[in-house]
PDB file of N, CA and C in Angstrom:
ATOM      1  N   UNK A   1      18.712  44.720   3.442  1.00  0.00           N
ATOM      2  CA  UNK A   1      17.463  44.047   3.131  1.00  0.00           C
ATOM      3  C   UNK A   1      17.773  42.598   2.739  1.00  0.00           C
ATOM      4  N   UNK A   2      17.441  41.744   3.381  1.00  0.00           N
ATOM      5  CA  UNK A   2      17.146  40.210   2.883  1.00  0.00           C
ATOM      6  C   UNK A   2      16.796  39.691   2.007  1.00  0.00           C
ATOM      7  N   UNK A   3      17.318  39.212   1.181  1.00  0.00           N
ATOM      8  CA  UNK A   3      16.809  38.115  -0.356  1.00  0.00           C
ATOM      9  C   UNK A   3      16.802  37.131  -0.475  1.00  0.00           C
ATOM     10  N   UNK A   4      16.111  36.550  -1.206  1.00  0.00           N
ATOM     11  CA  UNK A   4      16.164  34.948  -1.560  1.00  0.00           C
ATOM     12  C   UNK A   4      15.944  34.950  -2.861  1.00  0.00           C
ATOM     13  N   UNK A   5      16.601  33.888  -3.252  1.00  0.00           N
ATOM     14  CA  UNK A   5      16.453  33.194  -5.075  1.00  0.00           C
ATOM     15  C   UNK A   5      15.250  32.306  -5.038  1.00  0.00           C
ATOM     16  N   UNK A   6      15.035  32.835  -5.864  1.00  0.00           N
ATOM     17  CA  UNK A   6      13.527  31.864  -6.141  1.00  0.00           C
ATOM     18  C   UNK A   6      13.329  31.645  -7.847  1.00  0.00           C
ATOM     19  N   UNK A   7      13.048  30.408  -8.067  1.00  0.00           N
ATOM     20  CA  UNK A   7      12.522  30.588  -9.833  1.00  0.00           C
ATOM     21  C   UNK A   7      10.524  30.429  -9.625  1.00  0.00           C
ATOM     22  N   UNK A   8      10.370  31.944 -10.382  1.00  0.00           N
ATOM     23  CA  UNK A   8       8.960  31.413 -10.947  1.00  0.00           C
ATOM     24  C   UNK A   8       8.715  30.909 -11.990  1.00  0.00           C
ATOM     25  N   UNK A   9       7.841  29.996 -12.310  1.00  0.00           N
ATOM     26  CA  UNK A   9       7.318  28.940 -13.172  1.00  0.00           C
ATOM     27  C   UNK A   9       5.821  29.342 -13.114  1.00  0.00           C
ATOM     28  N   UNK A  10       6.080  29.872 -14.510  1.00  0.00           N
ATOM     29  CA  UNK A  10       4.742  30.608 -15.165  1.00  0.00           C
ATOM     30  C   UNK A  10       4.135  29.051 -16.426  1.00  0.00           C
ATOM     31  N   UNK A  11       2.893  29.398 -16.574  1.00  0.00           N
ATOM     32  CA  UNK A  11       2.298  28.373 -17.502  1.00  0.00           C
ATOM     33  C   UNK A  11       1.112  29.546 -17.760  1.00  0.00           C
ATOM     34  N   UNK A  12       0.710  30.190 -19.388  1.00  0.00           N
ATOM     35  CA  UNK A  12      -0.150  30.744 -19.899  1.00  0.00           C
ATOM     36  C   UNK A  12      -0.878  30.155 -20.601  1.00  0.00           C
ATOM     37  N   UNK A  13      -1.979  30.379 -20.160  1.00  0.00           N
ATOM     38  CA  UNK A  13      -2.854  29.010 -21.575  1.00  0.00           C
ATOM     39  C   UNK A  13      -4.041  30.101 -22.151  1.00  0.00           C
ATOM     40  N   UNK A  14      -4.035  31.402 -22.046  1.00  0.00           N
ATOM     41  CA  UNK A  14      -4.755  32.675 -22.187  1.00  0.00           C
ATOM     42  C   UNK A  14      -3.969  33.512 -22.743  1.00  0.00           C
ATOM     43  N   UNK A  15      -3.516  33.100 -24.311  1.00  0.00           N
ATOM     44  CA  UNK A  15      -3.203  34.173 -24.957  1.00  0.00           C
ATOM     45  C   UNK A  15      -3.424  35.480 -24.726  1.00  0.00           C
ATOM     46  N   UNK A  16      -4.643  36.136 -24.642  1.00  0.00           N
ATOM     47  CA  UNK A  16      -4.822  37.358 -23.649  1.00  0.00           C
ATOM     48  C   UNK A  16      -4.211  37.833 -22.602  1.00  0.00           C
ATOM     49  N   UNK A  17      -3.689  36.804 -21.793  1.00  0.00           N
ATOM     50  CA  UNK A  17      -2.966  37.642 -20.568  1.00  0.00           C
ATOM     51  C   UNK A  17      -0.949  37.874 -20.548  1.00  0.00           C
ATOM     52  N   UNK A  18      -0.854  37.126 -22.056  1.00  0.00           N
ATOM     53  CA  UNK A  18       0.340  37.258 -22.531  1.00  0.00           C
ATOM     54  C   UNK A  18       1.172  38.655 -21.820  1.00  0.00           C
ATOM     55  N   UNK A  19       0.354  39.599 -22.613  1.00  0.00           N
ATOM     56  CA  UNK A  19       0.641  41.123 -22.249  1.00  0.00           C
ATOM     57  C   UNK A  19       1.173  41.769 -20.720  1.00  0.00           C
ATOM     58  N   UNK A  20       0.198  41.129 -19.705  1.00  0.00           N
ATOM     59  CA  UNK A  20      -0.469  41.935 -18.746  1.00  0.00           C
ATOM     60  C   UNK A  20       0.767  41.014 -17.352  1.00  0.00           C
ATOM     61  N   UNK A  21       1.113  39.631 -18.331  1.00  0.00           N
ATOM     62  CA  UNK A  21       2.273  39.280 -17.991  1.00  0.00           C
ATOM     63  C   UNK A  21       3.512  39.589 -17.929  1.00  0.00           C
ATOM     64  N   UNK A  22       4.015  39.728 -19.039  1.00  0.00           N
ATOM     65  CA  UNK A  22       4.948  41.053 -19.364  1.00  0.00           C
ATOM     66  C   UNK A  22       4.707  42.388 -18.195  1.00  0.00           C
ATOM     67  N   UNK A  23       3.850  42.914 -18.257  1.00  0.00           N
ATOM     68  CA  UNK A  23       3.805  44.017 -18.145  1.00  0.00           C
ATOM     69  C   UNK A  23       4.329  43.628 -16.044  1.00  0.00           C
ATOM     70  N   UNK A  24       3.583  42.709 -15.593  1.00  0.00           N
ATOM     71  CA  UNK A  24       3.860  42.710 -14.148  1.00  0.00           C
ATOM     72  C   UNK A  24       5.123  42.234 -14.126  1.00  0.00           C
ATOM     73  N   UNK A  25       5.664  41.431 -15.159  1.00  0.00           N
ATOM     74  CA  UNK A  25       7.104  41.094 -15.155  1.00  0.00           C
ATOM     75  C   UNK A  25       8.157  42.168 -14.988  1.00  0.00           C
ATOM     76  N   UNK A  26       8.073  43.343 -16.031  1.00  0.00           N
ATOM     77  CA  UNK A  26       8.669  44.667 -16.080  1.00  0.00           C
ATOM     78  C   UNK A  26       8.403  45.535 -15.219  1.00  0.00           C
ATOM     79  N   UNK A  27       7.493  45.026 -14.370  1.00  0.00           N
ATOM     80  CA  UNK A  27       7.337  46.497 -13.322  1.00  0.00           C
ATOM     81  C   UNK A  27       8.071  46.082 -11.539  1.00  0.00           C
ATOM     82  N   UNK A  28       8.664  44.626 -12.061  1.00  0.00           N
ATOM     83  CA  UNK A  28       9.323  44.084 -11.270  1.00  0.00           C
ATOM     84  C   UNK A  28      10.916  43.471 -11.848  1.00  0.00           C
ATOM     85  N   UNK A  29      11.136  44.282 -12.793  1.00  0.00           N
ATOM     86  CA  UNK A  29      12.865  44.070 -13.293  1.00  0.00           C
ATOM     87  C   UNK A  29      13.746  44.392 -12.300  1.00  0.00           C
ATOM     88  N   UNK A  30      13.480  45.159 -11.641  1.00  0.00           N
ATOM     89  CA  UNK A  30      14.945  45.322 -10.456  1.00  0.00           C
ATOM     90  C   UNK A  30      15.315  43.846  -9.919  1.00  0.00           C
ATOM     91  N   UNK A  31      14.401  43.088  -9.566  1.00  0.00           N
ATOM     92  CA  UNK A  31      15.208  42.119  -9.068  1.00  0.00           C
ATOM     93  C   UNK A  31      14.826  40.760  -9.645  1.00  0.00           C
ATOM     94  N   UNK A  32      14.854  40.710 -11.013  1.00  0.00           N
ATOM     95  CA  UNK A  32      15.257  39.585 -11.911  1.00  0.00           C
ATOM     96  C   UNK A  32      16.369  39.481 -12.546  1.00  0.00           C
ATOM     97  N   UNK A  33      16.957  38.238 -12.243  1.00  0.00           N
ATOM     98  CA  UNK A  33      18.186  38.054 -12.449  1.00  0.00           C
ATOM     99  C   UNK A  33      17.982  37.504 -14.284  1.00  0.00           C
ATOM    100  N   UNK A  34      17.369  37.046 -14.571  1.00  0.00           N
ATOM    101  CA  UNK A  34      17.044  36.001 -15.606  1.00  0.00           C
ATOM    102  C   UNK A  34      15.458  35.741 -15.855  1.00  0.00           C
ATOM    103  N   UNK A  35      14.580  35.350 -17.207  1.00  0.00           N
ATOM    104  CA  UNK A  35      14.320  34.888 -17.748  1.00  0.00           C
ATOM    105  C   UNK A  35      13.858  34.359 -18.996  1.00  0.00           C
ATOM    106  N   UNK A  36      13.543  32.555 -18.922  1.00  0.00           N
ATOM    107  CA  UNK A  36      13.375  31.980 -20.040  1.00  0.00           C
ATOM    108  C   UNK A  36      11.959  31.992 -20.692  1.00  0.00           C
ATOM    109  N   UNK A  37      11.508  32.524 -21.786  1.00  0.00           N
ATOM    110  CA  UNK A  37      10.218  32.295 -22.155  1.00  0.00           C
ATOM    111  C   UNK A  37       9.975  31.320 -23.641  1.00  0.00           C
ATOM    112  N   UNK A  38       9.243  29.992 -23.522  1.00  0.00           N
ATOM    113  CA  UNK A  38       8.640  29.269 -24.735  1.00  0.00           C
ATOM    114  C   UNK A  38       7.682  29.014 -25.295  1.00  0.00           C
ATOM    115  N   UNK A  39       7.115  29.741 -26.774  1.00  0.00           N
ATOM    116  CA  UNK A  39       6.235  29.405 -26.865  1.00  0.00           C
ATOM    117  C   UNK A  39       6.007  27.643 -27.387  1.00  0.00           C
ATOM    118  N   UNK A  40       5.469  26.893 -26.354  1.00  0.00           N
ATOM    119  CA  UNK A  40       4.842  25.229 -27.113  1.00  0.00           C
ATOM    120  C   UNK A  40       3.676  25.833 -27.742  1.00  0.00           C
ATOM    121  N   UNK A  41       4.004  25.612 -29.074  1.00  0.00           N
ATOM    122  CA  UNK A  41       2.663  26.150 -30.643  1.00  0.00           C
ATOM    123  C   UNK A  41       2.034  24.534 -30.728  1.00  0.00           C
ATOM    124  N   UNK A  42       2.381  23.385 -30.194  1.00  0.00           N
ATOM    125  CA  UNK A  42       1.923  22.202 -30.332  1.00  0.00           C
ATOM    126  C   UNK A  42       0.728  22.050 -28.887  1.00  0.00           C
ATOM    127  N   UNK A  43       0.996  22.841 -28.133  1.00  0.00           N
ATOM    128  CA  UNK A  43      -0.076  22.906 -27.271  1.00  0.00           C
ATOM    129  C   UNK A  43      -1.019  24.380 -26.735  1.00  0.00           C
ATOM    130  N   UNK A  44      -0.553  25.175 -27.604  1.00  0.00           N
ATOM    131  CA  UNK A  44      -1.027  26.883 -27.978  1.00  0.00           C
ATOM    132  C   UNK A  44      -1.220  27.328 -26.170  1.00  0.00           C
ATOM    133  N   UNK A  45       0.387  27.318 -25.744  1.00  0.00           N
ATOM    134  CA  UNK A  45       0.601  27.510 -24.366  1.00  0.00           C
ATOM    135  C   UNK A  45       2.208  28.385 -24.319  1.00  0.00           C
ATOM    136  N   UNK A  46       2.331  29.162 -23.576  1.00  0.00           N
ATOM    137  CA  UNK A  46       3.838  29.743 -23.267  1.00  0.00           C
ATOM    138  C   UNK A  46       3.794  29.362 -21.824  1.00  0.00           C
ATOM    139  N   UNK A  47       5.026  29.001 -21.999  1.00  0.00           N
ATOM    140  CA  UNK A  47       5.482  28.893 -20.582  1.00  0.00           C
ATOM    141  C   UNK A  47       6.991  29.768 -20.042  1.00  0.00           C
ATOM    142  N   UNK A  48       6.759  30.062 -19.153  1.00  0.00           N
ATOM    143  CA  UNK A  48       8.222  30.806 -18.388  1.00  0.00           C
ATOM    144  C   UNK A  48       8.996  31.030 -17.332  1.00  0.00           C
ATOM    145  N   UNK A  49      10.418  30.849 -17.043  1.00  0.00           N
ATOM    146  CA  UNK A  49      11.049  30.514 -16.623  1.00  0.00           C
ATOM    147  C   UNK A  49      11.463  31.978 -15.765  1.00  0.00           C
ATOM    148  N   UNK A  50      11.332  32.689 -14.654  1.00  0.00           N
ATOM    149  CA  UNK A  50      12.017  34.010 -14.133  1.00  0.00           C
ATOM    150  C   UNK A  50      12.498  33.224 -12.815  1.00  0.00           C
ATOM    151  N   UNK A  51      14.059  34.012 -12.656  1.00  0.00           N
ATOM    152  CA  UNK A  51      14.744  33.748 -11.938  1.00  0.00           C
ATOM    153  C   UNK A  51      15.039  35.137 -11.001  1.00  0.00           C
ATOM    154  N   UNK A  52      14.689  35.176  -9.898  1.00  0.00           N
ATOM    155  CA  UNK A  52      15.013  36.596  -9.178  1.00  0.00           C
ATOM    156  C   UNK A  52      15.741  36.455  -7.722  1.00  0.00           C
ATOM    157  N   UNK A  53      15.790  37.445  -7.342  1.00  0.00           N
ATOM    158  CA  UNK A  53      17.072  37.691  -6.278  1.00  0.00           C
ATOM    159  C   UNK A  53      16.158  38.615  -5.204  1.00  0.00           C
ATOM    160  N   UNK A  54      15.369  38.551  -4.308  1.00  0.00           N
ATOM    161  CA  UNK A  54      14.805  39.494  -3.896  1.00  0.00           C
ATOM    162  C   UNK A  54      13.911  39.057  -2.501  1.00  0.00           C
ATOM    163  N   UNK A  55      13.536  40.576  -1.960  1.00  0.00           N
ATOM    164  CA  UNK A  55      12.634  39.935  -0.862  1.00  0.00           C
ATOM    165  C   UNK A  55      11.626  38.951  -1.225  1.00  0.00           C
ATOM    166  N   UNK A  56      11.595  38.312  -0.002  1.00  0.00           N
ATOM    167  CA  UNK A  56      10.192  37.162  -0.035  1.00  0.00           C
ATOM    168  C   UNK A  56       9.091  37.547  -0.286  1.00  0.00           C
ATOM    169  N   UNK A  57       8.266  38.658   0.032  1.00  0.00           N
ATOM    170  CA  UNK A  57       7.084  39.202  -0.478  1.00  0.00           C
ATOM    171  C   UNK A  57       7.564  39.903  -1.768  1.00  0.00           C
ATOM    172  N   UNK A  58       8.471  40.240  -2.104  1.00  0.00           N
ATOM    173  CA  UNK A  58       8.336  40.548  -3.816  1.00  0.00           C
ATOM    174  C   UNK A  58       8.139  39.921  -4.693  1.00  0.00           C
ATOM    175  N   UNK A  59       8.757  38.783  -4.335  1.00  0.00           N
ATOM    176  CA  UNK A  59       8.229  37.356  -4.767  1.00  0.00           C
ATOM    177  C   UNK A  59       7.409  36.628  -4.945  1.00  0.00           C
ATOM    178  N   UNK A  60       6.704  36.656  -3.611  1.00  0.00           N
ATOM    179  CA  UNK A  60       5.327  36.188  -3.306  1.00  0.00           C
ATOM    180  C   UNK A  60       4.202  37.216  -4.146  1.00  0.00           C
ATOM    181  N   UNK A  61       4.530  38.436  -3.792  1.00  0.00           N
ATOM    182  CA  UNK A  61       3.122  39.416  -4.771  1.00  0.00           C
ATOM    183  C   UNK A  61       3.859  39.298  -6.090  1.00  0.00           C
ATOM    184  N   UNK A  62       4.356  39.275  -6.772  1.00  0.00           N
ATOM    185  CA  UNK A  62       4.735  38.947  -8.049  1.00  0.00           C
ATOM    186  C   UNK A  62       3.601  37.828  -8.811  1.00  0.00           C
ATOM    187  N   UNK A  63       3.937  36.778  -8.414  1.00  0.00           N
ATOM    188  CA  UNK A  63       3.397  35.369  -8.157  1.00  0.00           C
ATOM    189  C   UNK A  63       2.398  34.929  -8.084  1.00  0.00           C
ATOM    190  N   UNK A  64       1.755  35.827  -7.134  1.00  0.00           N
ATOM    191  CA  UNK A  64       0.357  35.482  -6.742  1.00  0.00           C
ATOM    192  C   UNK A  64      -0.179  36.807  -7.883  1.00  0.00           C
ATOM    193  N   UNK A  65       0.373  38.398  -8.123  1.00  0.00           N
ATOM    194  CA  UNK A  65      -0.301  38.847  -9.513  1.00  0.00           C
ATOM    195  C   UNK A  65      -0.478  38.186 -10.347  1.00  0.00           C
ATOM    196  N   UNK A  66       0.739  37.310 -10.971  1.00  0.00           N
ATOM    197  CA  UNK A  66       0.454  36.686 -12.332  1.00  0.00           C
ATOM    198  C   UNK A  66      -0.276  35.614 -12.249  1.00  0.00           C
ATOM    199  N   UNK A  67      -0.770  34.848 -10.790  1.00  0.00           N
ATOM    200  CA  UNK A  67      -1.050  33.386 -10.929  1.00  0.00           C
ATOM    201  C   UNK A  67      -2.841  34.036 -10.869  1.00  0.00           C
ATOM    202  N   UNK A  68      -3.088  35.348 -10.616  1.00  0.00           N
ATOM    203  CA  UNK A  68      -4.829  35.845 -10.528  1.00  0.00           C
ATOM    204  C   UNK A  68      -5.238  36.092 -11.826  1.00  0.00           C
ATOM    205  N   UNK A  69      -3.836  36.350 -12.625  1.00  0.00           N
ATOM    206  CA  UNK A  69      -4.605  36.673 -13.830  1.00  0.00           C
ATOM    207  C   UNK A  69      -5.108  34.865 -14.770  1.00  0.00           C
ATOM    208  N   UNK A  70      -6.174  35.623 -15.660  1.00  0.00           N
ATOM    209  CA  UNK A  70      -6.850  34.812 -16.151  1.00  0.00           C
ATOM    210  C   UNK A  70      -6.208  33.529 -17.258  1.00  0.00           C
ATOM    211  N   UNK A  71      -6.579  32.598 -17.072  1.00  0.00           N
ATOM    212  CA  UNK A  71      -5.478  31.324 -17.596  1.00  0.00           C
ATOM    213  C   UNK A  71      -3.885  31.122 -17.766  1.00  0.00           C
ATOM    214  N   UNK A  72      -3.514  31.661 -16.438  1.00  0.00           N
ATOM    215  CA  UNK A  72      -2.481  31.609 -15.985  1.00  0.00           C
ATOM    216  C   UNK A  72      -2.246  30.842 -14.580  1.00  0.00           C
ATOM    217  N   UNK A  73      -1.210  30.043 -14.725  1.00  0.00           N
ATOM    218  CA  UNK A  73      -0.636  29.582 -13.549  1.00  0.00           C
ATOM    219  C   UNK A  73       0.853  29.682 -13.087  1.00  0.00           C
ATOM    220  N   UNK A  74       1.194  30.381 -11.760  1.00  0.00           N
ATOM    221  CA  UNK A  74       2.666  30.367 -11.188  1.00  0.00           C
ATOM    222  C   UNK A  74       2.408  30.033  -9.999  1.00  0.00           C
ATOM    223  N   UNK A  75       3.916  29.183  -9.812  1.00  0.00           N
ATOM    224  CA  UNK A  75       4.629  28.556  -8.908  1.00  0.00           C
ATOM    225  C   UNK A  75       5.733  29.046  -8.820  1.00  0.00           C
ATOM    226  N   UNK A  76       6.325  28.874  -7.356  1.00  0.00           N
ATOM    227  CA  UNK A  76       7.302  29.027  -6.689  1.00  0.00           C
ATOM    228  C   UNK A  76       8.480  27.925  -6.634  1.00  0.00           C
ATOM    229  N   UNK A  77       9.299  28.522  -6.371  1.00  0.00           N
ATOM    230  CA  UNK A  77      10.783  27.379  -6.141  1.00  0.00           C
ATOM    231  C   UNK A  77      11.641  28.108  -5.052  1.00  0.00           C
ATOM    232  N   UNK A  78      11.967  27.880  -4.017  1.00  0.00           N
ATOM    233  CA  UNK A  78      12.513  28.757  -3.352  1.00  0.00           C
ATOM    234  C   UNK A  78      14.334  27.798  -3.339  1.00  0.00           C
ATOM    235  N   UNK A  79      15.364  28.623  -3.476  1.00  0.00           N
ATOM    236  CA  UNK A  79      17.127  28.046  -3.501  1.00  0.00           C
ATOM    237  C   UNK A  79      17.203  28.481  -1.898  1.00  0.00           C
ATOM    238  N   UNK A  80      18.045  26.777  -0.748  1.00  0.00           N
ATOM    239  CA  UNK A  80      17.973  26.655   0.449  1.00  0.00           C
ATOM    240  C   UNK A  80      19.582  27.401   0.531  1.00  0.00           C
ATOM    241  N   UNK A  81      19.676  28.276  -0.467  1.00  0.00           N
ATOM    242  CA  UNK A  81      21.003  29.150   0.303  1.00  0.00           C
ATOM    243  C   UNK A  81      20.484  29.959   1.524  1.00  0.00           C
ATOM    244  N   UNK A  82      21.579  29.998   2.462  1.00  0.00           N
ATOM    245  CA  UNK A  82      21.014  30.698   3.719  1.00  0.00           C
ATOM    246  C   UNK A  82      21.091  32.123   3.462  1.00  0.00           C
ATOM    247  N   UNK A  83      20.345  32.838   4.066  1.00  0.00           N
ATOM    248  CA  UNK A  83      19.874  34.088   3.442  1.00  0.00           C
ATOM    249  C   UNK A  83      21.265  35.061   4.002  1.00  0.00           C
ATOM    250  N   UNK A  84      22.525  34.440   5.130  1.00  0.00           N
ATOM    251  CA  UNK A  84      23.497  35.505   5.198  1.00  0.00           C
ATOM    252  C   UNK A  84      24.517  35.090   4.104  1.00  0.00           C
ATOM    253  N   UNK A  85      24.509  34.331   3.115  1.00  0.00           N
ATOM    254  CA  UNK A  85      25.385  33.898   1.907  1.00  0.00           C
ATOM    255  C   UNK A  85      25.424  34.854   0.972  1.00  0.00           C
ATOM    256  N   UNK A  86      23.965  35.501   1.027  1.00  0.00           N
ATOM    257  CA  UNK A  86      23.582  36.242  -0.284  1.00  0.00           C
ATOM    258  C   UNK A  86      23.927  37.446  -0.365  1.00  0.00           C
TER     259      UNK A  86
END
């Protein structure tokens, strides 16, 4: 099966969906390699850093779950290693 590294770049500004973040985060641990989470209390926002190893649509529905939920935004980063390196 084919993988790619990708970092998602989460931004929560809906304390409420804190949780439900987590929760799609953990139901997708197999193929996170890493991540960083901060709460900025000077702008009552978390932001987070996941680093994963995995197919392109695991990625992509990951991504696009957390970016539907409510005052949340994710982005993609895709690493131009060629996918027979990995």
């Amino acid at each position: 099966m084919d993988t790619r590294v990708a970092l998602i770049g989460i931004i929560i500004e809906n304390g409420d969906s804190v949780e439900k973040v987590n929760a799609l985060l953990h139901t997708y641990r197999q193929w996170i390699i890493g991540r960083m989470g901060l709460p900025y209390h000077k702008r009552n926002i978390n932001i987070i850093s996941v680093v994963m190893d995995a197919p392109q649509d695991a990625i992509s529905r990951v991504s696009g779950l957390i970016g539907k939920l409510e005052g949340v935004t994710a982005k993609i980063a895709y690493a131009k290693i060629p996918e027979h390196e990995a």
